[in-house]
N, C-alpha and C. Protein backbone atom coordinates (compact mmCIF):
# COMPACT_ATOMS: atom_id res chain seq x y z
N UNK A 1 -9.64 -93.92 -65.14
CA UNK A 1 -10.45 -92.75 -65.44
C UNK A 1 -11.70 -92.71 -64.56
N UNK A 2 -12.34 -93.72 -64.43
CA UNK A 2 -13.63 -93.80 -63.62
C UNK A 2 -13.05 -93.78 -62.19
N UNK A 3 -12.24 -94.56 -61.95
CA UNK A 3 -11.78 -93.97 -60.13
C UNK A 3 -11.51 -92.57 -59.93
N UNK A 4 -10.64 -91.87 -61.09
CA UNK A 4 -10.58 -90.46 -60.73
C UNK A 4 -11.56 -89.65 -60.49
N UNK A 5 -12.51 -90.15 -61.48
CA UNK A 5 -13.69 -89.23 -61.40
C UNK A 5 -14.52 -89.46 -60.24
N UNK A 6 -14.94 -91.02 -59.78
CA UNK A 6 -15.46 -90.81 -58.69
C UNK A 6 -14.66 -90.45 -57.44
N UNK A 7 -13.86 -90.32 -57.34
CA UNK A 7 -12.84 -89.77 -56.37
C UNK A 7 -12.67 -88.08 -56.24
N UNK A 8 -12.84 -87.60 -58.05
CA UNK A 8 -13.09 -85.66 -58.14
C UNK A 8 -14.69 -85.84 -57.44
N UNK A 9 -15.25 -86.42 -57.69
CA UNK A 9 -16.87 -85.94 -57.29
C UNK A 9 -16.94 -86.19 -55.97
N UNK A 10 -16.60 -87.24 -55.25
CA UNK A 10 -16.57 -87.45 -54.38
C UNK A 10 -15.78 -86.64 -52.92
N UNK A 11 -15.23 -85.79 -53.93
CA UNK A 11 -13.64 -84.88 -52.61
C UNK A 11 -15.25 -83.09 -53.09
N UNK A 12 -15.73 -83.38 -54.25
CA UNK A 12 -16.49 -81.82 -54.61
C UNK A 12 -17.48 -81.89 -53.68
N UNK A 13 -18.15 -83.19 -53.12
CA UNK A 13 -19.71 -83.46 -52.44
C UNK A 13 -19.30 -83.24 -50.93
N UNK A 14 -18.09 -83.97 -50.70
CA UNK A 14 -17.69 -83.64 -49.55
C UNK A 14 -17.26 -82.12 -48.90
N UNK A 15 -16.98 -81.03 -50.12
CA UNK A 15 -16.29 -79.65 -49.73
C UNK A 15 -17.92 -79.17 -50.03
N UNK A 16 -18.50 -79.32 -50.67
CA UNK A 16 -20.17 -79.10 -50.11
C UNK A 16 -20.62 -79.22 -49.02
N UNK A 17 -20.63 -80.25 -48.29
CA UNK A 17 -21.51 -80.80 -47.15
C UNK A 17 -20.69 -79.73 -46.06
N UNK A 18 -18.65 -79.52 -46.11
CA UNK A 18 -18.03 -78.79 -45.00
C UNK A 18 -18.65 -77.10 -45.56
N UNK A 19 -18.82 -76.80 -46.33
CA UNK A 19 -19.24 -75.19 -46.64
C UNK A 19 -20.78 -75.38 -45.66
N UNK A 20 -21.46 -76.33 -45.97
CA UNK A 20 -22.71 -76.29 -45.34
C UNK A 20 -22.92 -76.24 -43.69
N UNK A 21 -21.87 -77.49 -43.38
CA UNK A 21 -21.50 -76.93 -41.54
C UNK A 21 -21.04 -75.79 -41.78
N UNK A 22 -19.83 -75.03 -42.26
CA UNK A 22 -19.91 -73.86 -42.20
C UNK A 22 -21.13 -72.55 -42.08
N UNK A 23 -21.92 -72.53 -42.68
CA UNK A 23 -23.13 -72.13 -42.98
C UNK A 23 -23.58 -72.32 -41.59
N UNK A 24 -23.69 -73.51 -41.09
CA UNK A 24 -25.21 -73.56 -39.93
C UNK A 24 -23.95 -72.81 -39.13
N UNK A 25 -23.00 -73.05 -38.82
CA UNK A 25 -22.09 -72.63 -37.44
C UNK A 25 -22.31 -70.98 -37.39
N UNK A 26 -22.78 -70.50 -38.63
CA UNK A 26 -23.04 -69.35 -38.13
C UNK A 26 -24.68 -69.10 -37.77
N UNK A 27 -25.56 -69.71 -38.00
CA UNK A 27 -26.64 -69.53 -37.54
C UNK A 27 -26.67 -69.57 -36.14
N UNK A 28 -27.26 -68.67 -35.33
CA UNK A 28 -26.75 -68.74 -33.99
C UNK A 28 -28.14 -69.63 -33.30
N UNK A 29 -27.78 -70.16 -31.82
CA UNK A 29 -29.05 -71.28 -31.02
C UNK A 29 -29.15 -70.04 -29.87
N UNK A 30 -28.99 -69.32 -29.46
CA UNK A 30 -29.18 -68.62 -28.64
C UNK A 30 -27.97 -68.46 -27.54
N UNK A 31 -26.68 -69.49 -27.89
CA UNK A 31 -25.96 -70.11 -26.73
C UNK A 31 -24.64 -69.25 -27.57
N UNK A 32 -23.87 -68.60 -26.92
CA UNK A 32 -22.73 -67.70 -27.51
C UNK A 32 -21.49 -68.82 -27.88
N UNK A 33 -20.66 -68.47 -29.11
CA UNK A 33 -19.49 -69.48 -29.20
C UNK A 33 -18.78 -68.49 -30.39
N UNK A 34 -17.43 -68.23 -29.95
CA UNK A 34 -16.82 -67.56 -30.78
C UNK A 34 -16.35 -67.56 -32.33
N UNK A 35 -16.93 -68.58 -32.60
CA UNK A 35 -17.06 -68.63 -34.14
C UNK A 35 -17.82 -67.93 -34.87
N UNK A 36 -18.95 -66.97 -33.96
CA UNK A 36 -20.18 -66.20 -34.52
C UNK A 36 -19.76 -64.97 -35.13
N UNK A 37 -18.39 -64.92 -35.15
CA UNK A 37 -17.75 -63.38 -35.32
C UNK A 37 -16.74 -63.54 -36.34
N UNK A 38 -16.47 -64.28 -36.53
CA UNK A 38 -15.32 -64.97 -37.65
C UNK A 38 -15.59 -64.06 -38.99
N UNK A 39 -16.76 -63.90 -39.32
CA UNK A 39 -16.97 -63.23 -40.99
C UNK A 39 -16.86 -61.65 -40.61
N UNK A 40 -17.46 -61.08 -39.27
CA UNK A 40 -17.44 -59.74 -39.34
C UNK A 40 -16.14 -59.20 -39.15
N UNK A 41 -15.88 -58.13 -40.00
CA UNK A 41 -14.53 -57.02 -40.38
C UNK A 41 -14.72 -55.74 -40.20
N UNK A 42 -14.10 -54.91 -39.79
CA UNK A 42 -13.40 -54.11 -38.99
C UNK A 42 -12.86 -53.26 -40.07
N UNK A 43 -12.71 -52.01 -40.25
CA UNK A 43 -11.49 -51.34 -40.72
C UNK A 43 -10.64 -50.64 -40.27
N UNK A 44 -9.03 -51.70 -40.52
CA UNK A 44 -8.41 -51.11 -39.21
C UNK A 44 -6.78 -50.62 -39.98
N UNK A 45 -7.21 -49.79 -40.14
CA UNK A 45 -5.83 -48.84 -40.72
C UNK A 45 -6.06 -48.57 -41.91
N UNK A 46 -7.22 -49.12 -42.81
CA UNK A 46 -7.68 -48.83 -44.19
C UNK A 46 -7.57 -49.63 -44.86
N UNK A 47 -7.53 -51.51 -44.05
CA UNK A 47 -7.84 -52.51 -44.93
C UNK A 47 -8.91 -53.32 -43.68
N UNK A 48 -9.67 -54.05 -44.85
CA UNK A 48 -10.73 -54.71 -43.45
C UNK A 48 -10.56 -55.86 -43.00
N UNK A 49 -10.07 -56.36 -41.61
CA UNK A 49 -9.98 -57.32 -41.13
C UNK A 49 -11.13 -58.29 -40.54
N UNK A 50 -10.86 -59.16 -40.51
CA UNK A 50 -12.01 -59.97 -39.56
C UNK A 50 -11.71 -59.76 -38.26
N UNK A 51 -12.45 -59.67 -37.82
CA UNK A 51 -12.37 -59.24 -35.90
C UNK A 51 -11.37 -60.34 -35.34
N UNK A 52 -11.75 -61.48 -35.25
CA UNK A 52 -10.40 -62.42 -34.65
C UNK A 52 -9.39 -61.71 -34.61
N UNK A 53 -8.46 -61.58 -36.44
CA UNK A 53 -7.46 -60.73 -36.29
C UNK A 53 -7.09 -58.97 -36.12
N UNK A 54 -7.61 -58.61 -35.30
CA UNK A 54 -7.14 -57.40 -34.65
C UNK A 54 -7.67 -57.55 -33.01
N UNK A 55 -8.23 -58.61 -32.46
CA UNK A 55 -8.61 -58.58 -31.16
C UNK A 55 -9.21 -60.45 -30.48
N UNK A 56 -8.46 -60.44 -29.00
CA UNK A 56 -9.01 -61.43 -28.74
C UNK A 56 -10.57 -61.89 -28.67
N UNK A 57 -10.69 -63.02 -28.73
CA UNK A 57 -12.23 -63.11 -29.24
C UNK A 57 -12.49 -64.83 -27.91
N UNK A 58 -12.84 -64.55 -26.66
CA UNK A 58 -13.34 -65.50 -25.89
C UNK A 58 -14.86 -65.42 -25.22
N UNK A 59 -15.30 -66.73 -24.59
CA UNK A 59 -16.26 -66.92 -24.19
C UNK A 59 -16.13 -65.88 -22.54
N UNK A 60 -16.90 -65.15 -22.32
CA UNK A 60 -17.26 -64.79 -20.64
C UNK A 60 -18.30 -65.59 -19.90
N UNK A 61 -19.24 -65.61 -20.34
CA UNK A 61 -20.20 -66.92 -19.86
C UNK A 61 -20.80 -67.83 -20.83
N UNK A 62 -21.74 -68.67 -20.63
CA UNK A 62 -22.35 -69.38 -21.67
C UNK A 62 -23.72 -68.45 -23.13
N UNK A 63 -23.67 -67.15 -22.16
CA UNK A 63 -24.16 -66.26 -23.25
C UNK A 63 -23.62 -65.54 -23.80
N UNK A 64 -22.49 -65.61 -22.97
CA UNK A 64 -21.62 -63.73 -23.62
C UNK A 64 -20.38 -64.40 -24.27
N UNK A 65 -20.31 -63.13 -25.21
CA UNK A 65 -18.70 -63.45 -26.01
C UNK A 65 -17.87 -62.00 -25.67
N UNK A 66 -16.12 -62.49 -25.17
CA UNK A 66 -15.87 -60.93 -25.29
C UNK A 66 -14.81 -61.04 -25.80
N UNK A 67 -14.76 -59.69 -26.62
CA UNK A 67 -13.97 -59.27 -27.83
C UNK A 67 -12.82 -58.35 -26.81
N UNK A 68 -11.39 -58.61 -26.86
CA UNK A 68 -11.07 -57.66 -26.28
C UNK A 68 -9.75 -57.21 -27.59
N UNK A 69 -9.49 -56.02 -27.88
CA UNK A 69 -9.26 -55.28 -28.90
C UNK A 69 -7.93 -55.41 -28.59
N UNK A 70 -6.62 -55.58 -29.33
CA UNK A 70 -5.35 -55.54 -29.43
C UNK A 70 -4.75 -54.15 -29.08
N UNK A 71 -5.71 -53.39 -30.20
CA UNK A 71 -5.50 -51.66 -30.18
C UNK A 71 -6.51 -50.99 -29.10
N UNK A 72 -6.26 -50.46 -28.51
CA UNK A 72 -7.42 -50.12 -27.37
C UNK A 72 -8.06 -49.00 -28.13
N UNK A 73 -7.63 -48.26 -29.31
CA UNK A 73 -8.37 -47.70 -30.08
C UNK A 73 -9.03 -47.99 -31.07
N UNK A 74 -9.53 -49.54 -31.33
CA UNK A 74 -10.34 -50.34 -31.77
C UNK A 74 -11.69 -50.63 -31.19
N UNK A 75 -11.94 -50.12 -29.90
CA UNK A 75 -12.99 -50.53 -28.71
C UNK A 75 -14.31 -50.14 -29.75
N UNK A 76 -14.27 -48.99 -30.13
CA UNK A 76 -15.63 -48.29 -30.50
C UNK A 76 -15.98 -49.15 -32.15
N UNK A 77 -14.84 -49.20 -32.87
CA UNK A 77 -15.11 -49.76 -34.27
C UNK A 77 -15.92 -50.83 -33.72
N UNK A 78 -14.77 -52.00 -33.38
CA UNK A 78 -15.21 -53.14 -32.81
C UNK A 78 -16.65 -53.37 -32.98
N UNK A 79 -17.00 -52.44 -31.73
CA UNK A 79 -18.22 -52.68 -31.35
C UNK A 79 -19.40 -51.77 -32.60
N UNK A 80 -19.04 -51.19 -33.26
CA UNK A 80 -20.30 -50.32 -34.02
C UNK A 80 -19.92 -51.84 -35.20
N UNK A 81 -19.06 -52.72 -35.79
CA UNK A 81 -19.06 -53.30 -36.70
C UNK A 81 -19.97 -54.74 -36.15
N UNK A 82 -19.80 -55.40 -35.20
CA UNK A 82 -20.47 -56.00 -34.21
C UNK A 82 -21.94 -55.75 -34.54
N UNK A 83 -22.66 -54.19 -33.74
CA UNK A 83 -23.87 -54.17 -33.82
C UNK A 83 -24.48 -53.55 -35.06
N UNK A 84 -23.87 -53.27 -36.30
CA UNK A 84 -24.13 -52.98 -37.69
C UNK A 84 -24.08 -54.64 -38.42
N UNK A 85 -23.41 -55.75 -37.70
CA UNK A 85 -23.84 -56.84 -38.44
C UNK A 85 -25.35 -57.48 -38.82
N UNK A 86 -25.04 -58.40 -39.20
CA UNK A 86 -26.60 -59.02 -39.46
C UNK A 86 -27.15 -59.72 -38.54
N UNK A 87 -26.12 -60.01 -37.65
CA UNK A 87 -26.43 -61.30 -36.66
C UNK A 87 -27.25 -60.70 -35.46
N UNK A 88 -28.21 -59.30 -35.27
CA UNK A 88 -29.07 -58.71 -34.36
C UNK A 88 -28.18 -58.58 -33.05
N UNK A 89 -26.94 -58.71 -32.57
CA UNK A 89 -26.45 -58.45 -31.30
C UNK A 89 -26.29 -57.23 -31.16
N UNK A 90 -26.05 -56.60 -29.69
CA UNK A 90 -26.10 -55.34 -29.07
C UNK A 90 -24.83 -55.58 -28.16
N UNK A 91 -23.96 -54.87 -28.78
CA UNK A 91 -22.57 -55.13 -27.83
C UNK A 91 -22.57 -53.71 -26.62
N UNK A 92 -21.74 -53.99 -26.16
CA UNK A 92 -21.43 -53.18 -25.00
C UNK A 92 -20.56 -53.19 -25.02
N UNK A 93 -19.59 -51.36 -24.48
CA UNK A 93 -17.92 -51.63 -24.40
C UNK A 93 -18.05 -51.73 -22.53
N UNK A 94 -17.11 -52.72 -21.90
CA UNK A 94 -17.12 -52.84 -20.51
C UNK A 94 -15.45 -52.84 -20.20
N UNK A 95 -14.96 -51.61 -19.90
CA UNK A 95 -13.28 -51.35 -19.73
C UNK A 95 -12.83 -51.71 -21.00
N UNK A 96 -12.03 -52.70 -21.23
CA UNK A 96 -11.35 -52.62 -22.68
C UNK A 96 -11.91 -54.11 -22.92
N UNK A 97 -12.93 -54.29 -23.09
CA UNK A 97 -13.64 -55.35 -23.57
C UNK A 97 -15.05 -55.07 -24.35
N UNK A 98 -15.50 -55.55 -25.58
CA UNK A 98 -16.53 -55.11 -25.56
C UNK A 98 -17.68 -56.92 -25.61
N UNK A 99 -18.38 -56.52 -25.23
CA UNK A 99 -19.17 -57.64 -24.34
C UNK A 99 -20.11 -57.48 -25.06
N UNK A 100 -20.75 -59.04 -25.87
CA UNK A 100 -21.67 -58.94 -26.50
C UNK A 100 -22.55 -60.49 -26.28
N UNK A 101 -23.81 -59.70 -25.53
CA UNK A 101 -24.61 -60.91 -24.78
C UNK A 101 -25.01 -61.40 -26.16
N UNK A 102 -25.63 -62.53 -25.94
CA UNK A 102 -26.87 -63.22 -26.92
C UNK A 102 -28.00 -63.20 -26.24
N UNK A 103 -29.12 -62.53 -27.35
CA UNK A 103 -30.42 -62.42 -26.28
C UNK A 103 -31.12 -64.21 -26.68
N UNK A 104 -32.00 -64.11 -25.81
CA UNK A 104 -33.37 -65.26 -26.01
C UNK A 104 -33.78 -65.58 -27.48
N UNK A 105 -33.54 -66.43 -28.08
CA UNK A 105 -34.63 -66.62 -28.99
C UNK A 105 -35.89 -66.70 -28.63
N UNK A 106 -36.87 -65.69 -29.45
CA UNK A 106 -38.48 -65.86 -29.53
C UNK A 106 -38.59 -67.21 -30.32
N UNK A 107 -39.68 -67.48 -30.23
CA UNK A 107 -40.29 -68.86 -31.36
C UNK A 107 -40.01 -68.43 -32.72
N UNK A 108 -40.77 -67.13 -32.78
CA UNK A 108 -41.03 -67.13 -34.38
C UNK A 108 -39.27 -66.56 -35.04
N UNK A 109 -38.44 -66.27 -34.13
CA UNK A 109 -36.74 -65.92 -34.70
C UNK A 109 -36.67 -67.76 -35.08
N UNK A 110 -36.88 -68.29 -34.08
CA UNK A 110 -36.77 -69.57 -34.62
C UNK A 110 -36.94 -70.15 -35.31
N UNK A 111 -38.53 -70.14 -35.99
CA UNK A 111 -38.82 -70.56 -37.42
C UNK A 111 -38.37 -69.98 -38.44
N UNK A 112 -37.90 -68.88 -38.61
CA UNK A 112 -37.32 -68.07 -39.34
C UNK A 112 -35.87 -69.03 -39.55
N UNK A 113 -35.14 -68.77 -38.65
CA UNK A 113 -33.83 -69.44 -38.53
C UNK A 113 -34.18 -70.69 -39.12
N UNK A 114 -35.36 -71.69 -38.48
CA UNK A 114 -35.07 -72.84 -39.20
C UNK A 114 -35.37 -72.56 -41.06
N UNK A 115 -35.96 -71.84 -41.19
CA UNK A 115 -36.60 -71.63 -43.01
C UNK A 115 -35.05 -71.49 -43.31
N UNK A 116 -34.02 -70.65 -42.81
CA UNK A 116 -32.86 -70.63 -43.10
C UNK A 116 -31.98 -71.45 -43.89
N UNK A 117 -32.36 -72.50 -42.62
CA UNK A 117 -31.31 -73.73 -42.29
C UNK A 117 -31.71 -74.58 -44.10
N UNK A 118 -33.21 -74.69 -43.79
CA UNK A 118 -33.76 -75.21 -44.90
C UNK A 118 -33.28 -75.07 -46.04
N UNK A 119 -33.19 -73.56 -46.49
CA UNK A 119 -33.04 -73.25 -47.71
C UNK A 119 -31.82 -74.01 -47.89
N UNK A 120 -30.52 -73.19 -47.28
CA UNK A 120 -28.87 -73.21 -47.56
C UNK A 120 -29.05 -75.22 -47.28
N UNK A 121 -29.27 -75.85 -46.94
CA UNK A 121 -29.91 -77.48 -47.23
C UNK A 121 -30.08 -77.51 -48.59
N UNK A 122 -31.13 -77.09 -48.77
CA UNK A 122 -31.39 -77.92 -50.41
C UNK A 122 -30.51 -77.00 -51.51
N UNK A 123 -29.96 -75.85 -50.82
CA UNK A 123 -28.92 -75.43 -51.82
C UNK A 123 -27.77 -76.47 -52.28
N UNK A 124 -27.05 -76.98 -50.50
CA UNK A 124 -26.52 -78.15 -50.81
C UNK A 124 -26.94 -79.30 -51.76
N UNK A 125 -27.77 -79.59 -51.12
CA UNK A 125 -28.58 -80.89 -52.08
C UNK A 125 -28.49 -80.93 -53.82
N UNK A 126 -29.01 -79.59 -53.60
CA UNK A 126 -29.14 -79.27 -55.05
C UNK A 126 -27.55 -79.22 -55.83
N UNK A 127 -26.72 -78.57 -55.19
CA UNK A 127 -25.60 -79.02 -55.76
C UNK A 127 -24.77 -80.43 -55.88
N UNK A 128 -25.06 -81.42 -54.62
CA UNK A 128 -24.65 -82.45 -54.86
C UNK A 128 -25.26 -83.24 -56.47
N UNK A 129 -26.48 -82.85 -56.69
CA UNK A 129 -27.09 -83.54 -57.55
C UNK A 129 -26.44 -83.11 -58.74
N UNK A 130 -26.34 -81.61 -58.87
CA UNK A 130 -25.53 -81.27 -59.78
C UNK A 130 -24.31 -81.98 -60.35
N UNK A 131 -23.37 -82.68 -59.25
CA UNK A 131 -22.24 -82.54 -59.54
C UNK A 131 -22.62 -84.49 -59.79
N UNK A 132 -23.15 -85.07 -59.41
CA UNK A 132 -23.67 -86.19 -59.73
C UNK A 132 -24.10 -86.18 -61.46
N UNK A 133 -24.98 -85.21 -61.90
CA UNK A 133 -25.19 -85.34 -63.18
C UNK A 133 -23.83 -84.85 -63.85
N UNK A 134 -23.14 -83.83 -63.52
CA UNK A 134 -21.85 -83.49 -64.08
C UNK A 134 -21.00 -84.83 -64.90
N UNK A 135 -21.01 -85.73 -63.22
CA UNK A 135 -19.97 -87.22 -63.57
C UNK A 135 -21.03 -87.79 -64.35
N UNK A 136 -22.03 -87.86 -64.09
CA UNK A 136 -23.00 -88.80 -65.13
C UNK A 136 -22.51 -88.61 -66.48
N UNK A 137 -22.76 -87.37 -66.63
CA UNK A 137 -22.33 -86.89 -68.45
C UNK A 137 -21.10 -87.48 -68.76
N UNK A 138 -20.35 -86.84 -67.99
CA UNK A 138 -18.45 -87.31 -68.43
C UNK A 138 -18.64 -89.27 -68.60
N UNK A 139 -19.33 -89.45 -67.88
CA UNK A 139 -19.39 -90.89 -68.25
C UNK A 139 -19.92 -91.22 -69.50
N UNK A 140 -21.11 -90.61 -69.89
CA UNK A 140 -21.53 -91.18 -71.23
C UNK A 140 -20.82 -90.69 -72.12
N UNK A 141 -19.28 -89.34 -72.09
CA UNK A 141 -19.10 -88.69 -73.10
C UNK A 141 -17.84 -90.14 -73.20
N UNK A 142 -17.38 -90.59 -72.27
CA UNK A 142 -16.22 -91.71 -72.41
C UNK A 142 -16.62 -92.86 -73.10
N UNK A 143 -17.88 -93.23 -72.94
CA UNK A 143 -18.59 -94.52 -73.53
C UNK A 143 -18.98 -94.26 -74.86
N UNK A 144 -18.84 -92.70 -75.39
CA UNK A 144 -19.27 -92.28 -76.35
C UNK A 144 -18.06 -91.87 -77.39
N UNK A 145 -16.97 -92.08 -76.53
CA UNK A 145 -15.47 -91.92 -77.28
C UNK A 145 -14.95 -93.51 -77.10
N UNK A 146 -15.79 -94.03 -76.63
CA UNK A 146 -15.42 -95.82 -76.40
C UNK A 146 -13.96 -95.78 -75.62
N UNK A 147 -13.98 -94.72 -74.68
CA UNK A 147 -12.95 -95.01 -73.80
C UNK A 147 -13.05 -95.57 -72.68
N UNK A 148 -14.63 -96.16 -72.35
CA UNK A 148 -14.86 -97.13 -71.75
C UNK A 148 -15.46 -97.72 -71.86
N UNK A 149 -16.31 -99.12 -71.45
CA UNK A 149 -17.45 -99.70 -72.28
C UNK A 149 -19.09 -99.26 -71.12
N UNK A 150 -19.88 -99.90 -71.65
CA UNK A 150 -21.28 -99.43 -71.59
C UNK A 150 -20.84 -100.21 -69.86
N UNK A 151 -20.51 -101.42 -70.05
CA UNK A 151 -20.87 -102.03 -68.26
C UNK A 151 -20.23 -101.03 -67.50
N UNK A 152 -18.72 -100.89 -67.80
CA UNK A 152 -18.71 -100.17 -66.63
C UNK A 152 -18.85 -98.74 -66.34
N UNK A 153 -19.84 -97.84 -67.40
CA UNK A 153 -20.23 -97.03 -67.44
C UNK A 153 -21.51 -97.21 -66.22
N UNK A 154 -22.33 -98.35 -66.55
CA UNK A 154 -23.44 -98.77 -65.79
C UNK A 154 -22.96 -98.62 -64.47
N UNK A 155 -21.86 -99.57 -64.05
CA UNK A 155 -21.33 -99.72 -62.78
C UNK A 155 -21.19 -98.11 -62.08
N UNK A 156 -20.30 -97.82 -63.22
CA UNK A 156 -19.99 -96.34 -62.53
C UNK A 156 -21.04 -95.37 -62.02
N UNK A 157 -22.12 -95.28 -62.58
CA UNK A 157 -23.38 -94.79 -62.21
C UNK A 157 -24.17 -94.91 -61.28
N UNK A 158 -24.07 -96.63 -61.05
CA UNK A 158 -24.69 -96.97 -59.88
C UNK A 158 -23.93 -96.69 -58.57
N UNK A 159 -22.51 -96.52 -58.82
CA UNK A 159 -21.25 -96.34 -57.54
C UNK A 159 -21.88 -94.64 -57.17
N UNK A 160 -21.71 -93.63 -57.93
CA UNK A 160 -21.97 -92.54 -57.77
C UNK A 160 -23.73 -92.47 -57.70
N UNK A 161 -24.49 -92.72 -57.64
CA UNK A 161 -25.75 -92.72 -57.25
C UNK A 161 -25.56 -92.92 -55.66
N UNK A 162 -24.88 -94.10 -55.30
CA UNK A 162 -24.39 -94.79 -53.94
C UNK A 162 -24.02 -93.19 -53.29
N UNK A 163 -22.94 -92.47 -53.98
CA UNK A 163 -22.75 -91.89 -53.26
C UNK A 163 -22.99 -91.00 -52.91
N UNK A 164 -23.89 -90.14 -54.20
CA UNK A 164 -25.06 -89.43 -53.88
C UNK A 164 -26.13 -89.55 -52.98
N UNK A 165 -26.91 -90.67 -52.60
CA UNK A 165 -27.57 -90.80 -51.51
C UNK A 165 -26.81 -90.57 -50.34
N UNK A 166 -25.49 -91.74 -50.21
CA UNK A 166 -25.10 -91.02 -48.96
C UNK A 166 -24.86 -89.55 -48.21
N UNK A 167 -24.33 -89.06 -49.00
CA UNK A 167 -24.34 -87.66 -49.15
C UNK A 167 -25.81 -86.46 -48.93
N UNK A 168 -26.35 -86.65 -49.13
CA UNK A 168 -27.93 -86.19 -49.03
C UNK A 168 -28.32 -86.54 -47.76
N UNK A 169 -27.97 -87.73 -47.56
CA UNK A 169 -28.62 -88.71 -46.01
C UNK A 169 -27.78 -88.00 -45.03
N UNK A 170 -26.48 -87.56 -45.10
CA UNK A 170 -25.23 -86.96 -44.47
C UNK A 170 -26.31 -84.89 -44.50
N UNK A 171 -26.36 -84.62 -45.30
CA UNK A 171 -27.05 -83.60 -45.31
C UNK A 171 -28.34 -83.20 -44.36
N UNK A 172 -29.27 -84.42 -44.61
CA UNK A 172 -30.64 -84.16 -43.66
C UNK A 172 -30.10 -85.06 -42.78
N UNK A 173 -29.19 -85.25 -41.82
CA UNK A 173 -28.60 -85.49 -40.86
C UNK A 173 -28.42 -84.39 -39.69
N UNK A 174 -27.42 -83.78 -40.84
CA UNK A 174 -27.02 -82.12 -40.18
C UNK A 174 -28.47 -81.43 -39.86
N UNK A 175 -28.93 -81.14 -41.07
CA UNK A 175 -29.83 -80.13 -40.87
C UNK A 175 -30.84 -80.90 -39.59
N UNK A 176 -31.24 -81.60 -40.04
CA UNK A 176 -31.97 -82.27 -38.26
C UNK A 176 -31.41 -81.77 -37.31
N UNK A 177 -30.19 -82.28 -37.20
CA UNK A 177 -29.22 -82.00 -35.79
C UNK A 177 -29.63 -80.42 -35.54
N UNK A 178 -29.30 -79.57 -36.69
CA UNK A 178 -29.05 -77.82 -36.20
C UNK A 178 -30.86 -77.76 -36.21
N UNK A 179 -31.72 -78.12 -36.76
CA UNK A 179 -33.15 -78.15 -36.29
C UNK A 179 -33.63 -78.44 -35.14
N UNK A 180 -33.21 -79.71 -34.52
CA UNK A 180 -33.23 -79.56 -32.78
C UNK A 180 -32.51 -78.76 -32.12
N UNK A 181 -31.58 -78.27 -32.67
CA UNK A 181 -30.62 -77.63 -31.97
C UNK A 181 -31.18 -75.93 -31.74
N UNK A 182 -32.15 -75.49 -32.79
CA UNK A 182 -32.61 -74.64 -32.83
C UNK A 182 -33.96 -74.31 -31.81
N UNK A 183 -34.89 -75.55 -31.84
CA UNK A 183 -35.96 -75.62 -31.58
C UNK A 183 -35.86 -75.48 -29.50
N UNK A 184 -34.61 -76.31 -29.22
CA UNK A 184 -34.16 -76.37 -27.53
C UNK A 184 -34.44 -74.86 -27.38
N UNK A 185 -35.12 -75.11 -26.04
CA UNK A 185 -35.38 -73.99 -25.46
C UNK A 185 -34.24 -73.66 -24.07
């Protein structure tokens, strides 16, 4: 019972920490990479797709990304769904491509971006802890049905504390990393 559980908490902390790279991969560094387009959708025949699927989606230089449309009568959506996103880009249609530079980060887009990074961080955090007190409880409710005893209730606590720190330490790891990563000029 106690291996399962630290094994459920342990597979929940870990699909935390991958939602959280998820998260920064879309915060953009100023440097183009086709993953920045993955969430924005399209409506293309009267259901909404994510751009990937209705059009190729590659690098042109180290700033530019280009979208080139399956349907060549996709060019204009494409691009108005593109520059109606949140992510501030200004696409351009160029022949049957539509070309969407990344401008400069200013400083202060930057601090902004990092307050970002911050928050969706201790969102993580905050849920690891969550799910740490979650197993905590289930432990005392077992010691409290004497389906296990008090030691290795103790033990178990201290194992998942273990792995709660790691986890956190794994967290302000990342966020460091995408914090320099932000700050490069």
């Amino acid at each position: 019972m106690i291996a399962e559980l630290k094994a459920g908490t342990e597979q929940k902390m870990h699909k935390s920490i991958e939602a959280l790279k998820h998260e920064f991969a879309k915060v953009r560094t100023g440097r183009a990479h086709t993953g920045l387009l993955d969430h924005i959708t399209v409506d293309y025949y009267g259901s909404q797709m994510p751009i990937p699927q209705v059009a190729g989606v590659s690098l042109l230089d180290a700033r530019t990304i280009g979208v080139t449309p399956w349907d060549k009568k996709m060019l204009p959506v494409v691009e108005k769904a593109i520059r109606d996103s949140d992510l501030g880009l200004n696409p351009s249609t160029f022949g049957e491509t539509v070309r969407v530079p990344m401008p400069a980060l200013t400083e202060e887009r930057r601090r902004d971006l990092i307050k970002v990074v911050h928050k969706e961080a201790e969102a993580v955090r905050v849920a690891v802890r969550n799910l740490r007190r979650d197993a905590n409880h289930a432990l005392k409710e077992a010691v409290k049905n004497k389906t296990i005893s008090e030691d290795d209730e103790r033990r178990a606590v201290e194992e998942i504390q273990k792995l709660t720190d790691r986890n956190i330490a794994e967290i302000d790891g990342i966020l460091a990393a995408k914090e320099a990563d932000l700050m490069a000029v």
